[in-house]
Protein backbone atom coordinates (compact mmCIF):
# COMPACT_ATOMS: atom_id res chain seq x y z
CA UNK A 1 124.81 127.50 46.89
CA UNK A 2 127.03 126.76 43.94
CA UNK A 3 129.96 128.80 45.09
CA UNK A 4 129.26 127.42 49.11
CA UNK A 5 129.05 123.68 47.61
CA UNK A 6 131.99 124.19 45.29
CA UNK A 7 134.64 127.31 45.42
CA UNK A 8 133.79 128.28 41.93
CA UNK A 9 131.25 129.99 40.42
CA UNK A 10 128.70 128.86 37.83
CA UNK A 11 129.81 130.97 35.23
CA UNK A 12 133.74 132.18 34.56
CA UNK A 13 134.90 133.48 32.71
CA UNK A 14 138.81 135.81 31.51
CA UNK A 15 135.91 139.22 31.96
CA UNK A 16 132.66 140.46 32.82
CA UNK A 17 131.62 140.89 29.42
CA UNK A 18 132.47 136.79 29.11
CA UNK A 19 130.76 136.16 32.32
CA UNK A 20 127.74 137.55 31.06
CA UNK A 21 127.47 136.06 28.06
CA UNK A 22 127.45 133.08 30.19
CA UNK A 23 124.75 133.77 32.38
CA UNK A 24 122.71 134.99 29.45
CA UNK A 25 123.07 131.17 27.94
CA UNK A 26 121.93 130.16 31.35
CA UNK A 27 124.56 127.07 30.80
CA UNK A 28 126.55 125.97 33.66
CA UNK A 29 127.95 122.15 34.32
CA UNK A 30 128.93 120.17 37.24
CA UNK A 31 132.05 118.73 35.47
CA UNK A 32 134.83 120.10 37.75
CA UNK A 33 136.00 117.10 40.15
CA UNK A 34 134.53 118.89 42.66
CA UNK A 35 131.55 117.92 42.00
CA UNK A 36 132.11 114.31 42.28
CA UNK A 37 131.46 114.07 46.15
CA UNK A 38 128.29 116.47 45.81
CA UNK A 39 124.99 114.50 46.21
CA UNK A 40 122.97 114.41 43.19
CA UNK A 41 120.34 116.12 45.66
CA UNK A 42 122.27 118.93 45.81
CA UNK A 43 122.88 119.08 42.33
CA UNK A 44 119.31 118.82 41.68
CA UNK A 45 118.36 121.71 44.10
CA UNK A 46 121.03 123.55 42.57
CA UNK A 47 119.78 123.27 38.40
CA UNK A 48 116.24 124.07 40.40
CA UNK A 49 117.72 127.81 41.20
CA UNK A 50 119.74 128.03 38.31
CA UNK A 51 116.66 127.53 35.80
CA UNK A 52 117.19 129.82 32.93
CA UNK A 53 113.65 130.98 32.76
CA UNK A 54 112.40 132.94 36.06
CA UNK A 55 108.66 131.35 35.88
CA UNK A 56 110.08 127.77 36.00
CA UNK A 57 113.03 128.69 38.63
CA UNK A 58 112.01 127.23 42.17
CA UNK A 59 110.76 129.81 44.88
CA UNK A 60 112.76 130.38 48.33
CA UNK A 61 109.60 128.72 50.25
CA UNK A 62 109.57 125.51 48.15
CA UNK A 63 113.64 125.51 48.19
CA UNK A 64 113.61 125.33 51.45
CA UNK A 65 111.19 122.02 51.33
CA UNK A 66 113.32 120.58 48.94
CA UNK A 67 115.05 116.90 49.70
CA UNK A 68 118.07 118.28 50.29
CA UNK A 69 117.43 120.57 52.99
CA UNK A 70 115.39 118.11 54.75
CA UNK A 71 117.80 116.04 54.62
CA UNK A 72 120.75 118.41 56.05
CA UNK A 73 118.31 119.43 58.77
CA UNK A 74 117.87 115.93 59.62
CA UNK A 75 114.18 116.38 58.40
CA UNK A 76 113.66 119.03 61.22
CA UNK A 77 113.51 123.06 60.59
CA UNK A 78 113.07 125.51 63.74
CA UNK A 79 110.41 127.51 62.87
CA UNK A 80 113.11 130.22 65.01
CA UNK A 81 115.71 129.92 62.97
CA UNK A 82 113.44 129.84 59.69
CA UNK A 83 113.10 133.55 57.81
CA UNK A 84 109.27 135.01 56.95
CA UNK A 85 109.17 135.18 52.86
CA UNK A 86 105.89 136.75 53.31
């Protein structure tokens, strides 16, 4: 969603060794000017995926009840064009 919402990734870096140390650090920023006309619920969905620690990170089924969604979908999701996480 980071990449879709922005062009860039959340962590660059010159190599993958770089890159990795990134992710590892779990820090990312929304600093780019790109990120100036990206709602602030976007941003918030986004830090909700991108939580460093896997037991705090949000799940797929509550993502997809997040704010944001709701409010791209106009508050409406087709249970048809929804996807089982069972």
């Amino acid at each position: 969603m980071y990449i879709l919402l922005s062009g860039e990734p959340p962590f660059n870096g010159e190599d993958d060794s770089e890159i990795l140390m990134k992710v590892k650090k779990g820090k990312y920023d929304f600093s780019s000017s790109k990120w100036r006309t990206i709602s602030e619920s976007a941003k918030s969905l986004i830090k909700s995926m991108l939580c460093f620690k896997p037991e705090s990170r949000i799940k797929a089924k509550e993502a997809l009840k997040h704010e944001w969604f709701k409010k791209m979908l106009g508050g409406k999701v087709n249970k048809k064009d929804s996807v089982s996480l069972k």
